[in-house]
Structure formats: structure tokens, C-alpha cells
PDB file of N, CA and C in Angstrom:
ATOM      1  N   UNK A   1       0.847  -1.169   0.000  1.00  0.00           N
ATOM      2  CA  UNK A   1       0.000   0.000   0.000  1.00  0.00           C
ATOM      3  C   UNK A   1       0.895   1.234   0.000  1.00  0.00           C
ATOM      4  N   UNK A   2       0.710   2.452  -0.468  1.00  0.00           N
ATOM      5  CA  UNK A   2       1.074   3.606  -0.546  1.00  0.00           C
ATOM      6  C   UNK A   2       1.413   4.423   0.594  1.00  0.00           C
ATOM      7  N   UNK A   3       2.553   5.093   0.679  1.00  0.00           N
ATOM      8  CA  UNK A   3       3.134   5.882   2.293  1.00  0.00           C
ATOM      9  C   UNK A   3       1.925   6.656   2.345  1.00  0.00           C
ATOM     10  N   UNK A   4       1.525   6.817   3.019  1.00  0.00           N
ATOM     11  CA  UNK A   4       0.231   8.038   3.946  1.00  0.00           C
ATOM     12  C   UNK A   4       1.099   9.355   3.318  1.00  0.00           C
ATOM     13  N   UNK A   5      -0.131   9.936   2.237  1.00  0.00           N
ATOM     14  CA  UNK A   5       0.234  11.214   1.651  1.00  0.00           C
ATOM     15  C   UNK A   5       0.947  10.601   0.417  1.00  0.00           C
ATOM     16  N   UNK A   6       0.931   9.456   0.095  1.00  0.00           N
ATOM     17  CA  UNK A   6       1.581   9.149  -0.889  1.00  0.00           C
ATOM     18  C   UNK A   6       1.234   9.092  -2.119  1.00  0.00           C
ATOM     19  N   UNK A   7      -0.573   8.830  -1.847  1.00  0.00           N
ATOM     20  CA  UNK A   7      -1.793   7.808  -2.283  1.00  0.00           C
ATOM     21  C   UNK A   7      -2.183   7.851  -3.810  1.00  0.00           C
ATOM     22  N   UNK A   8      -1.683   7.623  -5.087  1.00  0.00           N
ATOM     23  CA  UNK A   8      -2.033   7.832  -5.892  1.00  0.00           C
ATOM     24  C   UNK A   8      -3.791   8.126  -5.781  1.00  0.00           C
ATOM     25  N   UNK A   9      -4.578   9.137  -6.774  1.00  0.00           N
ATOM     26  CA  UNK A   9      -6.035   9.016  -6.518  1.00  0.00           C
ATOM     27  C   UNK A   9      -6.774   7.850  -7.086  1.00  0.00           C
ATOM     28  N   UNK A  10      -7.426   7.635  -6.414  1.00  0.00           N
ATOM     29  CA  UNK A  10      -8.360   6.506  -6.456  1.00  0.00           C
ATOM     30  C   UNK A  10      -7.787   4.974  -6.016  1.00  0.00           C
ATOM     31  N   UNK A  11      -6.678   5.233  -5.605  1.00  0.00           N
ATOM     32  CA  UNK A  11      -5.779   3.772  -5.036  1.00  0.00           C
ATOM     33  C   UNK A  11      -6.853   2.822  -4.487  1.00  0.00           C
ATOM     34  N   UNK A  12      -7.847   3.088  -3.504  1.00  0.00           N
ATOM     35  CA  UNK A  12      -8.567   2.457  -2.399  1.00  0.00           C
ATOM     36  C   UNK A  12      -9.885   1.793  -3.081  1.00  0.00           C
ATOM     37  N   UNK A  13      -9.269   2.166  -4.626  1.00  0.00           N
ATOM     38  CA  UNK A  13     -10.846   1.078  -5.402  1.00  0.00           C
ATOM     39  C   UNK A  13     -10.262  -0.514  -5.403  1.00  0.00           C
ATOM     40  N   UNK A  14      -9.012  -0.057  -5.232  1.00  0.00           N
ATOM     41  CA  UNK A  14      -7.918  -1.712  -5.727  1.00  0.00           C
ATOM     42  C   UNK A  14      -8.177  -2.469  -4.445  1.00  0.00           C
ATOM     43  N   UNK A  15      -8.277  -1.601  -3.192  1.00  0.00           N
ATOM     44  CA  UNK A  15      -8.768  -2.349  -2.115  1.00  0.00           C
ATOM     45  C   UNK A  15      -9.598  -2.796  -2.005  1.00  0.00           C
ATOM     46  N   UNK A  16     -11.040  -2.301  -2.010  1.00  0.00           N
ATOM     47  CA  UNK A  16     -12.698  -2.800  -2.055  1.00  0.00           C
ATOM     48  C   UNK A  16     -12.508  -3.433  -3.438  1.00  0.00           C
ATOM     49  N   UNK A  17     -11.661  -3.304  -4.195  1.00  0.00           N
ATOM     50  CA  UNK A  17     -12.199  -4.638  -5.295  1.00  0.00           C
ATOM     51  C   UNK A  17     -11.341  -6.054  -4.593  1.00  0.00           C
ATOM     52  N   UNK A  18     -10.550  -5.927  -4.429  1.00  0.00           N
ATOM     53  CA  UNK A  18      -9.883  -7.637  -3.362  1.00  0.00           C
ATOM     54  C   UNK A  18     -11.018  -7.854  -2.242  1.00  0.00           C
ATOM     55  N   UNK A  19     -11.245  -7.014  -1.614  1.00  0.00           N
ATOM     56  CA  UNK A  19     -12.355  -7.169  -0.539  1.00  0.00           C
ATOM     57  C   UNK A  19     -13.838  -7.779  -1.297  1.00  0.00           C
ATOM     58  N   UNK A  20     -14.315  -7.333  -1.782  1.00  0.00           N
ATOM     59  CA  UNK A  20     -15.257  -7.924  -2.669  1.00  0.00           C
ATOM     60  C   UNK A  20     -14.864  -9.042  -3.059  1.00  0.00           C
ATOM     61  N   UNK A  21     -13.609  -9.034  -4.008  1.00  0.00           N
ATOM     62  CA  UNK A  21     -13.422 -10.379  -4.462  1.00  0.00           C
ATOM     63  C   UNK A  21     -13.544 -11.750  -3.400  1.00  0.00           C
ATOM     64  N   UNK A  22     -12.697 -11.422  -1.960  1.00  0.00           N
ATOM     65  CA  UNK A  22     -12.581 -11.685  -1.095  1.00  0.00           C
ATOM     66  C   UNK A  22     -14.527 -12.389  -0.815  1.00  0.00           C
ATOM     67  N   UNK A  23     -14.942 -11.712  -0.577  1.00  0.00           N
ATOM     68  CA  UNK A  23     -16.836 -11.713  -0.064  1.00  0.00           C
ATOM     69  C   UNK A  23     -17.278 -12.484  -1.434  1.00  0.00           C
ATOM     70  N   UNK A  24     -16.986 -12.298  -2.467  1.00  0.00           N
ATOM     71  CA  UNK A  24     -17.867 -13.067  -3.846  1.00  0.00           C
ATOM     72  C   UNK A  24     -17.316 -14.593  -3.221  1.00  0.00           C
ATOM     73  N   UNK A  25     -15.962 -14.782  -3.095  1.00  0.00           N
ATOM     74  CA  UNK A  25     -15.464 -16.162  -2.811  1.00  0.00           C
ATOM     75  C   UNK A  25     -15.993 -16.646  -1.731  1.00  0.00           C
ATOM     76  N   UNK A  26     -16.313 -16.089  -0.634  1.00  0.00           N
ATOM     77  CA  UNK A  26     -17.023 -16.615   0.613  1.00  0.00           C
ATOM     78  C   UNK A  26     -18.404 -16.925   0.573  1.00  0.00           C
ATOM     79  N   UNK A  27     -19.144 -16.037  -0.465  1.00  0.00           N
ATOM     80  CA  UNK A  27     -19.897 -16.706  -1.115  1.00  0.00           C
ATOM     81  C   UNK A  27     -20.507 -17.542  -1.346  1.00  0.00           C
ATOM     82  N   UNK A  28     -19.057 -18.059  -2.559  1.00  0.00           N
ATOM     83  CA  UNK A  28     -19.429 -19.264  -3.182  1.00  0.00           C
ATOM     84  C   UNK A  28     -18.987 -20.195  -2.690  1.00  0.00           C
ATOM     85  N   UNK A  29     -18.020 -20.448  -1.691  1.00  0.00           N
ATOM     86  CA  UNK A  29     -17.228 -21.530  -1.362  1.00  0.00           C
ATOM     87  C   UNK A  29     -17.713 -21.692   0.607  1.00  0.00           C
ATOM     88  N   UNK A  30     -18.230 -20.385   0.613  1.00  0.00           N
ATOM     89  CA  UNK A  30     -17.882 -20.628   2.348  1.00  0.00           C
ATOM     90  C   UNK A  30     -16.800 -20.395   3.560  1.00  0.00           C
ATOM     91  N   UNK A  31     -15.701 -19.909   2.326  1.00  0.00           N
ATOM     92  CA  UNK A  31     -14.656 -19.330   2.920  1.00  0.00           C
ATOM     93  C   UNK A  31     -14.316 -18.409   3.710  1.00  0.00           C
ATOM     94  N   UNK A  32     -13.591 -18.142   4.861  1.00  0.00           N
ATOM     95  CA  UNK A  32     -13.017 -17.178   5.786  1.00  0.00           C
ATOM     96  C   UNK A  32     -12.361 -16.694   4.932  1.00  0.00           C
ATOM     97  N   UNK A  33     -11.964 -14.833   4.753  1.00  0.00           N
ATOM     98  CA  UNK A  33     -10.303 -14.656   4.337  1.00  0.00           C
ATOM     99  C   UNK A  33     -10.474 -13.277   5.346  1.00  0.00           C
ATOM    100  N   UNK A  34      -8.987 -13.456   5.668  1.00  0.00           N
ATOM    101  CA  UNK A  34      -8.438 -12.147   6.361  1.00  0.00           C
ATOM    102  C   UNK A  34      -7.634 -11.769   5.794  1.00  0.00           C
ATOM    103  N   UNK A  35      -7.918  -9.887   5.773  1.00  0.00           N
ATOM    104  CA  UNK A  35      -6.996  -9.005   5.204  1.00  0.00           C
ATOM    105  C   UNK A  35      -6.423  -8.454   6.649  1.00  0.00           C
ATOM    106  N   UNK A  36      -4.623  -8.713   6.610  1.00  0.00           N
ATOM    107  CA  UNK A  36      -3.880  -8.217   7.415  1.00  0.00           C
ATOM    108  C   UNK A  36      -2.978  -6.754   6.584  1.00  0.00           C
ATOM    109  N   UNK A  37      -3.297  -5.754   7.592  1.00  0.00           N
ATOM    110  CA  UNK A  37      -2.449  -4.830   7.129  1.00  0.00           C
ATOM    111  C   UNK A  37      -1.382  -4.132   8.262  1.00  0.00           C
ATOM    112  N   UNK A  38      -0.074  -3.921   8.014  1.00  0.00           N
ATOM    113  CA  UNK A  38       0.897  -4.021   8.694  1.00  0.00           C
ATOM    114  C   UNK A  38       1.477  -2.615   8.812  1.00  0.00           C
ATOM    115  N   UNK A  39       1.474  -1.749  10.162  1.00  0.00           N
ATOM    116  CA  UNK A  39       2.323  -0.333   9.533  1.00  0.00           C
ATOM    117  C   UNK A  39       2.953  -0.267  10.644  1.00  0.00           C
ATOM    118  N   UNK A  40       4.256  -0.224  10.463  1.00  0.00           N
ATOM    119  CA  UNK A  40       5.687   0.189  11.313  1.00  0.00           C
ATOM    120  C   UNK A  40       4.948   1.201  12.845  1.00  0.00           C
ATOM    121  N   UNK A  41       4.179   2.096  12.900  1.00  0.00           N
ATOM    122  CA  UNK A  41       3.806   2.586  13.924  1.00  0.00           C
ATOM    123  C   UNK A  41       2.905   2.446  14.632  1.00  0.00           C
ATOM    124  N   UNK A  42       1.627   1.787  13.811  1.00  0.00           N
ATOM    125  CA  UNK A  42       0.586   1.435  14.094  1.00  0.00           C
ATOM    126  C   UNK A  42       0.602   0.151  15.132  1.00  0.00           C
ATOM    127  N   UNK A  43       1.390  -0.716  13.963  1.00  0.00           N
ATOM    128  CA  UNK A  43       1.102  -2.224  14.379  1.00  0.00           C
ATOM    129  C   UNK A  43       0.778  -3.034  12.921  1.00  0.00           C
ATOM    130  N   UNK A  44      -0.315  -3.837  13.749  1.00  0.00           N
ATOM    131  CA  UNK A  44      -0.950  -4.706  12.505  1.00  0.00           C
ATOM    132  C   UNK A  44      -2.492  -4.604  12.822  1.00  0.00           C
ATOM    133  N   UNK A  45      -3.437  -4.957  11.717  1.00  0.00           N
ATOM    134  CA  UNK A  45      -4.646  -5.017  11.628  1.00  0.00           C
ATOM    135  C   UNK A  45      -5.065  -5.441  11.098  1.00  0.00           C
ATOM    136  N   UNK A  46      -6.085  -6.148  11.281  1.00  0.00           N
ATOM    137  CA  UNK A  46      -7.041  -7.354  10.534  1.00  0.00           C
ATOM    138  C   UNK A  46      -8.481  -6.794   9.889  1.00  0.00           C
ATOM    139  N   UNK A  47      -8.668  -7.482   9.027  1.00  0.00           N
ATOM    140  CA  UNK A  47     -10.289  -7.326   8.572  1.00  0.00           C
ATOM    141  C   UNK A  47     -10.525  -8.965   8.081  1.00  0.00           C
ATOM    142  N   UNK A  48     -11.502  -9.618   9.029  1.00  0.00           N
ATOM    143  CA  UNK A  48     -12.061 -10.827   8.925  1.00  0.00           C
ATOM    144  C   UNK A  48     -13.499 -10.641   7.687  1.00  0.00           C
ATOM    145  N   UNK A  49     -13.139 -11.120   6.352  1.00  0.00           N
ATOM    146  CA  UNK A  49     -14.404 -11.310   5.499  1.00  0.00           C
ATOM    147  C   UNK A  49     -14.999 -12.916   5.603  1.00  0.00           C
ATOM    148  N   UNK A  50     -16.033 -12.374   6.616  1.00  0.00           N
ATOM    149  CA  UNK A  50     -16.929 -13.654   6.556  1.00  0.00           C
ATOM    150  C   UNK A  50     -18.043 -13.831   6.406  1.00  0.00           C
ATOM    151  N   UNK A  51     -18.352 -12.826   5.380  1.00  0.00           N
ATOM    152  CA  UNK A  51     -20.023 -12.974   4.700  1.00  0.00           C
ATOM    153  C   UNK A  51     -19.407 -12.459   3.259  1.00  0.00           C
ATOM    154  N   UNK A  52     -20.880 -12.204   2.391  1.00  0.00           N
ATOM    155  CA  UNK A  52     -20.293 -12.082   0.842  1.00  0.00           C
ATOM    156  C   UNK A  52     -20.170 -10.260   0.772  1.00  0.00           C
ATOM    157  N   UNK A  53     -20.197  -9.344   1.897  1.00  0.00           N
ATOM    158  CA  UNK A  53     -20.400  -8.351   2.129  1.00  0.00           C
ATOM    159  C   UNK A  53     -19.491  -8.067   2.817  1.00  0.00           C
ATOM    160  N   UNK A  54     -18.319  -7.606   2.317  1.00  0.00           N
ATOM    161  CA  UNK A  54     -16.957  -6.943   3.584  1.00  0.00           C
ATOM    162  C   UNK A  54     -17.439  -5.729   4.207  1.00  0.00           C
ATOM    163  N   UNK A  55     -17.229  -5.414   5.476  1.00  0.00           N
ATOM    164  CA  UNK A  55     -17.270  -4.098   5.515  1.00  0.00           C
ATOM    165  C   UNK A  55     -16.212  -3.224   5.351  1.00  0.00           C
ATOM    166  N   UNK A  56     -16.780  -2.545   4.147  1.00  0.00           N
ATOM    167  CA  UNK A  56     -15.721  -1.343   3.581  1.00  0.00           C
ATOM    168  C   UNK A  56     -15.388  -0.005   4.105  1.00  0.00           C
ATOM    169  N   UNK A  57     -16.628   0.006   5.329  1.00  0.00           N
ATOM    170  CA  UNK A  57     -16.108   1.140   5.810  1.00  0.00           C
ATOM    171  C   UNK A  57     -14.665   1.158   6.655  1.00  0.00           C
ATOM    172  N   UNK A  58     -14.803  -0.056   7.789  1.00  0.00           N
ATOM    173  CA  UNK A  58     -14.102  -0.616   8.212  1.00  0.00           C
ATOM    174  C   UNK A  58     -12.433  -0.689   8.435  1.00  0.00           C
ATOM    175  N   UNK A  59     -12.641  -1.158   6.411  1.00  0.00           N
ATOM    176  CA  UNK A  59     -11.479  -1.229   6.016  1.00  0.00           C
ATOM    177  C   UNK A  59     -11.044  -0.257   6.198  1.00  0.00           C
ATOM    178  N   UNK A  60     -11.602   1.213   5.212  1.00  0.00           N
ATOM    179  CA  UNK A  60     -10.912   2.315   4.958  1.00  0.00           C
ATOM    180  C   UNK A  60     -10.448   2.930   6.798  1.00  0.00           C
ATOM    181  N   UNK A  61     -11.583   2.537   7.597  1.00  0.00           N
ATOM    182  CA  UNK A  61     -10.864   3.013   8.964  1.00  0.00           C
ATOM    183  C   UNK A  61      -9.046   2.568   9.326  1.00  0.00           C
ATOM    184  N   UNK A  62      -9.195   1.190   8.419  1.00  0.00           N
ATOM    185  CA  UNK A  62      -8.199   0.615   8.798  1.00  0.00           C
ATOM    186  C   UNK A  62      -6.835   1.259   8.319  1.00  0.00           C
ATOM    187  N   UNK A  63      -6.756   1.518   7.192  1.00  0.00           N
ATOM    188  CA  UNK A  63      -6.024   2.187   6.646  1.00  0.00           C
ATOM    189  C   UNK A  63      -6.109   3.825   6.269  1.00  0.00           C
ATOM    190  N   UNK A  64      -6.283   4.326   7.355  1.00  0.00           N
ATOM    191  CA  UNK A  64      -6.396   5.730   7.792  1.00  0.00           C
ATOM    192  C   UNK A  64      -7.694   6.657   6.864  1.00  0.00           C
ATOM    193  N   UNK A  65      -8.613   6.254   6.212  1.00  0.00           N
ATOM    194  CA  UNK A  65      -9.213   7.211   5.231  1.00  0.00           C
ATOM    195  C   UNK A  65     -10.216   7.755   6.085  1.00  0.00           C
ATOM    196  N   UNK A  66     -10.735   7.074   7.258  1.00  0.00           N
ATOM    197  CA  UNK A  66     -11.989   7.160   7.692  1.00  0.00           C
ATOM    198  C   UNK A  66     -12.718   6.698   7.410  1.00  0.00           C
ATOM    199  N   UNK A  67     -14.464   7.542   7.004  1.00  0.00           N
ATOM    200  CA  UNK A  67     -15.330   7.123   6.347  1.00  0.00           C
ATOM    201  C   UNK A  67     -15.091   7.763   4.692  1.00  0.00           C
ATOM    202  N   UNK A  68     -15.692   6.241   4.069  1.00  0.00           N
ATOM    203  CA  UNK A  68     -15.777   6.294   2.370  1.00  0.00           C
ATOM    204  C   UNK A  68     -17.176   6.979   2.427  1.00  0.00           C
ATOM    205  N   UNK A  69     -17.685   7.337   2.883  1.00  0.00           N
ATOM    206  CA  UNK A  69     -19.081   7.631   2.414  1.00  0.00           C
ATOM    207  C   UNK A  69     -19.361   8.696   2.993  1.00  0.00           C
TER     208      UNK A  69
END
């Protein structure tokens, strides 16, 4: 992912599209997936997709945007 202030525009569609992809596969298969994201000051952080619906707000909390909406 991109240094904070780094962010090419629109970077965070590439995210909610893996996340989705992520939720279409759980879907169809039943699958758990976790998105781990890792930052030197922060720590680490998880987003557990376990319905066909990630929450995207979530995410973007996760990786500093706030709210997408």
C-alpha cells in the first residue's frame, strides 16, 4: 500500500475490489479470508471477510481514510 500522503487518486478502489473479491469467494465456497495490514507505527490489523459483504467502511478506517461515504 502507498506511504500516507503518498496515495495515488483513487488507489482504495484496488482495495474494495480484493475485498469484494474476497466476499464473492465466501460466497461461493464458504470461505473465511483475512486481510492483514501491517504499519511500522501502528502495528498490525485485521479485517475478517466472513459474509459475501466486507465491511468497507471498516477497512478504509483501517487504513487511515476514515469514512468512504
Amino acid at each position: 500500500m502507498p506511504d500516507p500522503g503518498m496515495e495515488p487518486a483513487g488507489w482504495f478502489a484496488y482495495v474494495e475490489a480484493i475485498a469484494r473479491f474476497f466476499g464473492n469467494l465466501h460466497g461461493e465456497f464458504g470461505r473465511d479470508f483475512v486481510i492483514g495490514i501491517g504499519d511500522a507505527q501502528t502495528g498490525i490489523a485485521e479485517i475478517c471477510i466472513d459474509d459475501s459483504s466486507p465491511d468497507l467502511e471498516k477497512l478504509a478506517r483501517i487504513v487511515g481514510l476514515g469514512s468512504i461515504r
